[in-house]
Structure formats: C-alpha cells, structure tokens
Protein backbone atom coordinates (compact mmCIF):
# COMPACT_ATOMS: atom_id res chain seq x y z
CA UNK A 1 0.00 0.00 0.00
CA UNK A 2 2.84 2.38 -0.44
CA UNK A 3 0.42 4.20 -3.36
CA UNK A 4 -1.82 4.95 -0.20
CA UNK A 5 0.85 7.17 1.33
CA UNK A 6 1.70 8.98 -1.29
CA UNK A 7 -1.99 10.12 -1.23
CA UNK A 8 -2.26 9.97 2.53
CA UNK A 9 -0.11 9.78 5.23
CA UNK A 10 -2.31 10.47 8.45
CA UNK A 11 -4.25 13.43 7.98
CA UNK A 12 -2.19 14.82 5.21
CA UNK A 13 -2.51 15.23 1.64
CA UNK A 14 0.69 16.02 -0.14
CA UNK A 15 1.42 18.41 -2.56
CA UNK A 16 3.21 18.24 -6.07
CA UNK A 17 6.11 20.09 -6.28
CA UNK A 18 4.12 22.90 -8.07
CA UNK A 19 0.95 23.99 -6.54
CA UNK A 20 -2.12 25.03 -9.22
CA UNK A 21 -2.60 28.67 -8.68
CA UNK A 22 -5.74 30.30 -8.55
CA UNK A 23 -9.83 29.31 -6.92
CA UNK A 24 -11.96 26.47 -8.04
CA UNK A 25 -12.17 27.22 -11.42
CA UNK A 26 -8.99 24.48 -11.87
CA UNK A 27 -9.68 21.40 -14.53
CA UNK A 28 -9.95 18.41 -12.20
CA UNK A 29 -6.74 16.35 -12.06
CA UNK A 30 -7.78 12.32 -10.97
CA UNK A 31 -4.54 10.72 -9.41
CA UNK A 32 -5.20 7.19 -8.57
CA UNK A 33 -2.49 5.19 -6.87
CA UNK A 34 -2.69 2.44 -4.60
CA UNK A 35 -6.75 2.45 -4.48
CA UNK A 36 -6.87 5.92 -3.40
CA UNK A 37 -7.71 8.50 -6.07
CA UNK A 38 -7.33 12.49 -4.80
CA UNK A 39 -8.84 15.48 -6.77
CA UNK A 40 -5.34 16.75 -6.30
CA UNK A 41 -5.74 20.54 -8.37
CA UNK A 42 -8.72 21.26 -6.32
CA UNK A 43 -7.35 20.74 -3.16
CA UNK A 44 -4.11 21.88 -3.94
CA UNK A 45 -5.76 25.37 -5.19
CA UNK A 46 -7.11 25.39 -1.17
CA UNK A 47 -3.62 24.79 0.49
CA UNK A 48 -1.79 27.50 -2.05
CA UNK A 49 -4.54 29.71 -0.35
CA UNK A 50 -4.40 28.87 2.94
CA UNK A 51 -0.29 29.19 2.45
CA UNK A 52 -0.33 32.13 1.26
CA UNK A 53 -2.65 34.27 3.82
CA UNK A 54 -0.45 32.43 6.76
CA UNK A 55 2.80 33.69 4.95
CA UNK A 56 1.24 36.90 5.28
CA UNK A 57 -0.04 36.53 8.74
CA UNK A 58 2.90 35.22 10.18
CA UNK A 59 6.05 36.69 8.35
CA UNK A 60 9.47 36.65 9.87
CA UNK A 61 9.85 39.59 11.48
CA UNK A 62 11.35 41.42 14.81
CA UNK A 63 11.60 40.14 16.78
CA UNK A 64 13.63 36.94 14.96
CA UNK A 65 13.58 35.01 18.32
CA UNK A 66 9.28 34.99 18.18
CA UNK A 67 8.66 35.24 14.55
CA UNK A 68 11.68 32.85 12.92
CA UNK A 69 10.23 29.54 14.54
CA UNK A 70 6.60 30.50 14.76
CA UNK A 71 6.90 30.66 10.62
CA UNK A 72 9.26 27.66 10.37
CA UNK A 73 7.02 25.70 13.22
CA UNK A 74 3.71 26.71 11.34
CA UNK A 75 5.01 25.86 7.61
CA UNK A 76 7.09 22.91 8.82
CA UNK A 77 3.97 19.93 8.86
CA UNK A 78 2.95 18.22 6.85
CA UNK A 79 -0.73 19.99 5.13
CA UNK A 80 -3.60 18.66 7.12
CA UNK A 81 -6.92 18.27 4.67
CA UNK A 82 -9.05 18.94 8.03
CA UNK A 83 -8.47 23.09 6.93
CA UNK A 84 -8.44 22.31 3.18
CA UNK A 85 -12.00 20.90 4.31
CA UNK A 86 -13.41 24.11 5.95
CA UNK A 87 -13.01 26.13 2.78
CA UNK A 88 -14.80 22.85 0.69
CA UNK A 89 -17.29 23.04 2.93
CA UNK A 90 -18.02 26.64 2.52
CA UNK A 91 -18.08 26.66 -0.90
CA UNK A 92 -20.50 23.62 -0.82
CA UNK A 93 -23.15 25.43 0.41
CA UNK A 94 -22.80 28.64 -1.33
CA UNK A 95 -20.26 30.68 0.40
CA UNK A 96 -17.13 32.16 -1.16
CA UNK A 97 -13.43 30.71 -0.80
CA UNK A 98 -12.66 34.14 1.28
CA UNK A 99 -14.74 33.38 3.49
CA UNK A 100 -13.58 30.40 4.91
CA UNK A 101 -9.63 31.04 4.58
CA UNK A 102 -9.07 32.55 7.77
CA UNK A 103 -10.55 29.50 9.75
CA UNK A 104 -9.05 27.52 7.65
CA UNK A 105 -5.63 28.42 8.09
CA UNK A 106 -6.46 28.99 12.18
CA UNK A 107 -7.13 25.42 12.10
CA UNK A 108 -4.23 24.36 10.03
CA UNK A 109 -2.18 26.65 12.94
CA UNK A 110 -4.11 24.62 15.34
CA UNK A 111 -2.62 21.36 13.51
CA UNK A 112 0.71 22.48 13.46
CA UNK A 113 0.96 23.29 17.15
CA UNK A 114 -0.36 19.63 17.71
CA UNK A 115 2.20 18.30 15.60
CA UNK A 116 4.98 20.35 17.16
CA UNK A 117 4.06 18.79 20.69
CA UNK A 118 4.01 15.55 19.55
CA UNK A 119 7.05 15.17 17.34
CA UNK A 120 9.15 17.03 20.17
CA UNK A 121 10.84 14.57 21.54
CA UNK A 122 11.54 12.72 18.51
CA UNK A 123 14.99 13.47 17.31
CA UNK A 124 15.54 13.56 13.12
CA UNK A 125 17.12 10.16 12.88
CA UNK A 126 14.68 7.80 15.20
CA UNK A 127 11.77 6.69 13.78
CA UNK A 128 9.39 4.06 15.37
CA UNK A 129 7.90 1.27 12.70
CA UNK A 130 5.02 2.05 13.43
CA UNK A 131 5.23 5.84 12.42
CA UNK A 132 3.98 6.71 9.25
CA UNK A 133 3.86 10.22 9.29
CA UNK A 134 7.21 12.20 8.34
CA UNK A 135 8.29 14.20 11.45
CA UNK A 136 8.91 17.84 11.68
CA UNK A 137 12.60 19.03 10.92
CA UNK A 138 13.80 20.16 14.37
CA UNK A 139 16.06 23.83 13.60
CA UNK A 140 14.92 24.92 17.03
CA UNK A 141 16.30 23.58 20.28
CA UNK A 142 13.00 21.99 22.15
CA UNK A 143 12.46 24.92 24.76
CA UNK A 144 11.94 26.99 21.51
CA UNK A 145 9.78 24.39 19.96
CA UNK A 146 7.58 23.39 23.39
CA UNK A 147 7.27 27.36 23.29
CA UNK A 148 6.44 28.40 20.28
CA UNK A 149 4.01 25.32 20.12
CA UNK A 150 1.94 26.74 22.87
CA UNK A 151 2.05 30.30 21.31
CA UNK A 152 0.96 29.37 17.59
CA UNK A 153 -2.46 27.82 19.62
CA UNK A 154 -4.04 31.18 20.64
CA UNK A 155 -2.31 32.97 18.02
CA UNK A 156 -4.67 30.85 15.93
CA UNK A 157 -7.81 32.45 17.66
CA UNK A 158 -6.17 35.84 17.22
CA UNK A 159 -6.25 35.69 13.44
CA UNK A 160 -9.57 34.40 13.14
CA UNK A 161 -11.02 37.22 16.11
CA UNK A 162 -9.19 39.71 14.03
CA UNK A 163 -10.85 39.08 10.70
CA UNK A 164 -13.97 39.96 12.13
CA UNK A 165 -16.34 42.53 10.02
CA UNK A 166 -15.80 46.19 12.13
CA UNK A 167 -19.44 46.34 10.89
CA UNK A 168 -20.90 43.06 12.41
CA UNK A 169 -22.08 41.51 9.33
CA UNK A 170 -19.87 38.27 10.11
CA UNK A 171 -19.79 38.49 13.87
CA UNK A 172 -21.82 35.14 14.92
CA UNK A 173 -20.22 33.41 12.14
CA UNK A 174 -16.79 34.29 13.58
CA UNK A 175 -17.90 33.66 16.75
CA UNK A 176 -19.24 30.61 16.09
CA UNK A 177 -16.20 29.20 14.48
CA UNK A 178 -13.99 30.14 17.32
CA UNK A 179 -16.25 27.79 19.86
CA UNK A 180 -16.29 25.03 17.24
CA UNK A 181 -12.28 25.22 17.19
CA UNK A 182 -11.93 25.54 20.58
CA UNK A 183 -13.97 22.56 21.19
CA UNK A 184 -12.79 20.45 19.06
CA UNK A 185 -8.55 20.97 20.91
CA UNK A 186 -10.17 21.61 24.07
CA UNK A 187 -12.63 20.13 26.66
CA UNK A 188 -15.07 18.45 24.45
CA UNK A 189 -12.56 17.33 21.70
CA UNK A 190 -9.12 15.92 22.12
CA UNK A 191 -8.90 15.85 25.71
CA UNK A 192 -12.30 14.67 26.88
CA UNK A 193 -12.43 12.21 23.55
CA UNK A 194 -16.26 12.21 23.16
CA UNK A 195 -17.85 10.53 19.83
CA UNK A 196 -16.15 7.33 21.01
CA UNK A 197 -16.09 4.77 18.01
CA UNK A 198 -15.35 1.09 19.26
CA UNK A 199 -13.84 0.48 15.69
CA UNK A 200 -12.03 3.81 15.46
CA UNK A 201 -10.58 3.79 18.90
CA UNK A 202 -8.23 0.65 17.91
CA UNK A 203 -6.32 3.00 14.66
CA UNK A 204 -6.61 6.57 17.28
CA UNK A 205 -6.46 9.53 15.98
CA UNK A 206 -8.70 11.34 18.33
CA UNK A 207 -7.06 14.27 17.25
CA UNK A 208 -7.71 14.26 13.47
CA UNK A 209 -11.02 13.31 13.55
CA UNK A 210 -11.52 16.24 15.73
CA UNK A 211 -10.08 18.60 13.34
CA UNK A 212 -11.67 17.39 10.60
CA UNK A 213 -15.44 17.45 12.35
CA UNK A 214 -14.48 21.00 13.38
CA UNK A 215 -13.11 22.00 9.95
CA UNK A 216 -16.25 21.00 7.89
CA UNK A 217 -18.51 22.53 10.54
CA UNK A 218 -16.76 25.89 10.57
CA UNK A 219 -16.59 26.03 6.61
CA UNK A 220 -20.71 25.49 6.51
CA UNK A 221 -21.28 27.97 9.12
CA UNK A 222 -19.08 30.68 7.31
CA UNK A 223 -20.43 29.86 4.28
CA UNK A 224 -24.10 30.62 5.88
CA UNK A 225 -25.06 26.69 5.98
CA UNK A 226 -28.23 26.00 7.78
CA UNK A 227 -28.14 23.80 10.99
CA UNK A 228 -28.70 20.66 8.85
CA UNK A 229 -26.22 21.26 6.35
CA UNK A 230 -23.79 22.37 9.14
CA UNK A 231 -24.57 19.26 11.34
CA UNK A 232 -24.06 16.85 7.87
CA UNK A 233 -20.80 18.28 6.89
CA UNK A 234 -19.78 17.95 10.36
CA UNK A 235 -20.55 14.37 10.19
CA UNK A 236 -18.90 14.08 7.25
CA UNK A 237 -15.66 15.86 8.31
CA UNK A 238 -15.48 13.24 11.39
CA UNK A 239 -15.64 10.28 8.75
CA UNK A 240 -13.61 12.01 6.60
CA UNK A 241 -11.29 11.84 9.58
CA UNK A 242 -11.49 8.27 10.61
CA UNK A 243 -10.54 7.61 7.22
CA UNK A 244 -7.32 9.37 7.11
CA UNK A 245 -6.39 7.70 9.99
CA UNK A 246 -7.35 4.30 8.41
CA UNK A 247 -5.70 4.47 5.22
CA UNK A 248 -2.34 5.37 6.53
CA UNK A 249 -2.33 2.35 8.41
CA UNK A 250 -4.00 0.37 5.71
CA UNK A 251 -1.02 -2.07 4.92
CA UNK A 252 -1.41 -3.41 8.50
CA UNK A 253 -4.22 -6.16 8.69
CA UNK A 254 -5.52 -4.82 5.45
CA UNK A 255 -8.51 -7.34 4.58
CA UNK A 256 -10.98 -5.80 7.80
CA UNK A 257 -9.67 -2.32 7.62
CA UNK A 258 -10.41 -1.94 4.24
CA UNK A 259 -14.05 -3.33 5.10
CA UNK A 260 -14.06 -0.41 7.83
CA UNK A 261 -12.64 2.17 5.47
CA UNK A 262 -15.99 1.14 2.79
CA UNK A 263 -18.54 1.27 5.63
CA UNK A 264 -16.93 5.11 6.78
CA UNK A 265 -17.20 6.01 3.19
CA UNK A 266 -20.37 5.12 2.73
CA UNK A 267 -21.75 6.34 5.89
CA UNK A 268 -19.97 9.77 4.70
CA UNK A 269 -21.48 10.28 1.40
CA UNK A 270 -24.35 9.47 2.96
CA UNK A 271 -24.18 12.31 4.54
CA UNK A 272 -23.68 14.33 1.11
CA UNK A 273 -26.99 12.99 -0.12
CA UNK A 274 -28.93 15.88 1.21
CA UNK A 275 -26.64 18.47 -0.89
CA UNK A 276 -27.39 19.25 -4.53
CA UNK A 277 -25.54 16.06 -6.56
CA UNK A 278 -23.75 18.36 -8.59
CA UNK A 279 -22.10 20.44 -6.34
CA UNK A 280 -20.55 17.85 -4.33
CA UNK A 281 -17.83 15.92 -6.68
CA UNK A 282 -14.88 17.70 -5.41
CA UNK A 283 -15.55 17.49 -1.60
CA UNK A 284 -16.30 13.53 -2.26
CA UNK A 285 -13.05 12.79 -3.27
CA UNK A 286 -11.82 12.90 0.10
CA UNK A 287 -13.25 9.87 0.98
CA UNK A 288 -12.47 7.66 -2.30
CA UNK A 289 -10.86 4.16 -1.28
C-alpha cells in the first residue's frame, strides 16, 4: 500500500512540487495510486490559499527570536486536509473561498501546534515502525519548539477574532467558528475524547477526527449553511477523519480495515446525499478508497 501514502499519510494530503494557482475554477486532475484516487488541483488550489494568507499573517519579522520559529514551526507539517475541508465546505453550500480562509488556516495553525508537541521529543534520525507520518525538521532547540508550540495555539484564535467585520455583518459566524475550534482541541474534543467509536478507537487519531469534524462545521457555518447542512458536513468531516487515519495504516491487517474504510465512506457520502448532486464531486473525493 505504499500508493496509499503517497496520497495519505495520516491526515495529510501532499502536494506536487508545483501547486495550481488560482480558486476552483482548476480542470480536475484524478490521481489514482494504490486504491486511493485524490482530486489533487482542487485541493491543492485550497492549500496554495491557505499558504499564502499564513505567509502573510505570520512573516518573519522582529523580533527573529518569536517570529523565525513561529513561521518555520507553522510551515514545517505536513498539510492537514481537516483546513483544506473548511473552505470545501463553505463553498458547498454557497459561500465564497474568502470566506472560509481565515478559519481555515487557524485550524491548520491549530494542527501544526499539535504536531509540534508531539514530534518534540523525537529526534531527526529515530523513527518508530510504526510511524507513518514524516516528522517535523527540528532547527529549534525543544524549549523553543515546546514554546512556540503553545504560542501558535491562541495565536490561531487571534487571526480568526481579528478578521472579524468592524461592521458586524460576520460576527456570529466568527464567533461561532472560534467555539467550534476551541472545542474540538479543548474540553469536548481531544482531551475529553467524546464521539467514542469502538472500531475507530483501535487506529486513534482522536485528534484528526476532531479537526476534521471542526473543519467542515466551521466552513458550513461561514459559508451561511443551515443547521442541517452544518450538522451533515460535520458528520462528514469526522468520517472524513477516521478515514485518514485508516488508510495510513491500511497495509497493517488490510482485509478488515479496508471493510471499515468502505462502511466510513459510505456512511460519509451518505451524509452528502442531502446536498445538490452536482455540487458535491470535489468534496467527495476525500473519501475515495
């Protein structure tokens, strides 16, 4: 299943070496390797967005000490499709790419301080078999990374507070996607591990599920979703999730998992059912097997 990972590799969906420029007016490109086929222009077009308001959010500025591993930390990850997901939501039920893109790259901030913490201690040449995922490239000593990890977290919140309309017209959306994020790294998310899956909890992942639930949610809410369409993508996102997790780990016991990974997808384009059948061929592809 090596073709898996280069589709997958835990919640990540890899890049090309050139990223499509531009919205979601991109030609469809179908990669298919291993079983998994990715709409790789579309969601590259989202990641090229989300890079490029965080490269202006966070530049490298004074002072050096803050700003130097706070943009190395937050570009260092691998790209987590849980934000690429927000903005997919949003345009799914009507809303504009803009609108989503500064949740979406909070929650990609709120990935990479999650991934800072737990490749910490792992140095650049150990590697458990087990570990799929490539780890982060350490340049800072881990005082500086434990640090700046905790900082990129509310600096997260910050940039999505701050995009607020100074006229109110986005408020409760804003505010609404701030709770959903906060949730979903906080109390009723990661650490209190609700939405407890018997078959998911062997694979874990509490984490990416999480984000992924949270990312779809927050897209349909900024996009102006209605409380169904919010609660389905939200759904969606969390199976969306479990599949990630699933596939990297797919050439382990593959025979039941990939029985698992067919009853997620269907249970999450399921969820898609309600939405208009045209509109929803690009955020499908996340789940393809």
């Amino acid at each position: 299943m090596a073709g898996v990972r280069l589709s997958f590799s835990g919640t990540y969906l890899h890049r090309p070496s050139t990223s499509p420029e531009g919205s979601t007016h991109h030609k469809p490109t179908i990669v298919t390797g291993g079983g998994v086929t990715q709409n790789l222009s579309y969601w590259d077009s989202i990641h090229s967005d989300i890079d490029s308001h965080l490269k202006k959010a966070i530049p490298i500025r004074e002072p050096i000490s803050v700003f130097e591993p706070m943009h190395h930390l937050t570009f260092a990850p691998p790209k987590t499709t849980a934000s690429a997901l927000c903005v997919a939501a949003c345009e799914l039920v009507g809303g504009n790419r803009e609108d989503a893109i500064v949740a979406a790259s909070a929650i990609h901030l709120m990935h990479a301080a999650i991934y800072t913490h737990d490749h910490l201690m792992l140095t650049d040449s150990v590697q458990s078999e087990s570990e799929t995922e490539p780890k982060i490239r350490h340049r800072f000593g881990p005082n500086i990374e434990l640090l700046t990890g905790d900082g990129i977290f509310p600096f997260g919140i910050e940039l999505l507070a701050g995009s607020m309309d100074p006229a109110g017209e986005n408020s409760d959306k804003i505010l609404s996607a701030i709770i959903e994020i906060t949730r979903a790294i906080g109390s009723q998310g990661m650490v209190d591990g609700q939405d407890s899956d018997v078959e998911f909890d062997q694979f874990g992942g509490q984490t990416r599920r999480c984000l992924h639930g949270c990312g779809a949610a927050c897209g349909a809410i900024l996009g102006g979703g209605s409380h169904e369409e919010i609660e389905r993508l939200r759904r969606y996102g969390v199976y969306a999730g479990k599949l990630q997790v699933l596939l990297s780990e797919m050439d382990r016991n593959k025979g039941s998992r990939l029985q698992i990974a067919e009853k997620w997808r269907a249970l999450a384009l399921e969820e898609l059912e309600y939405f208009d059948s045209k509109k929803i061929d690009q955020i499908s592809t996340i789940v393809k097997v």
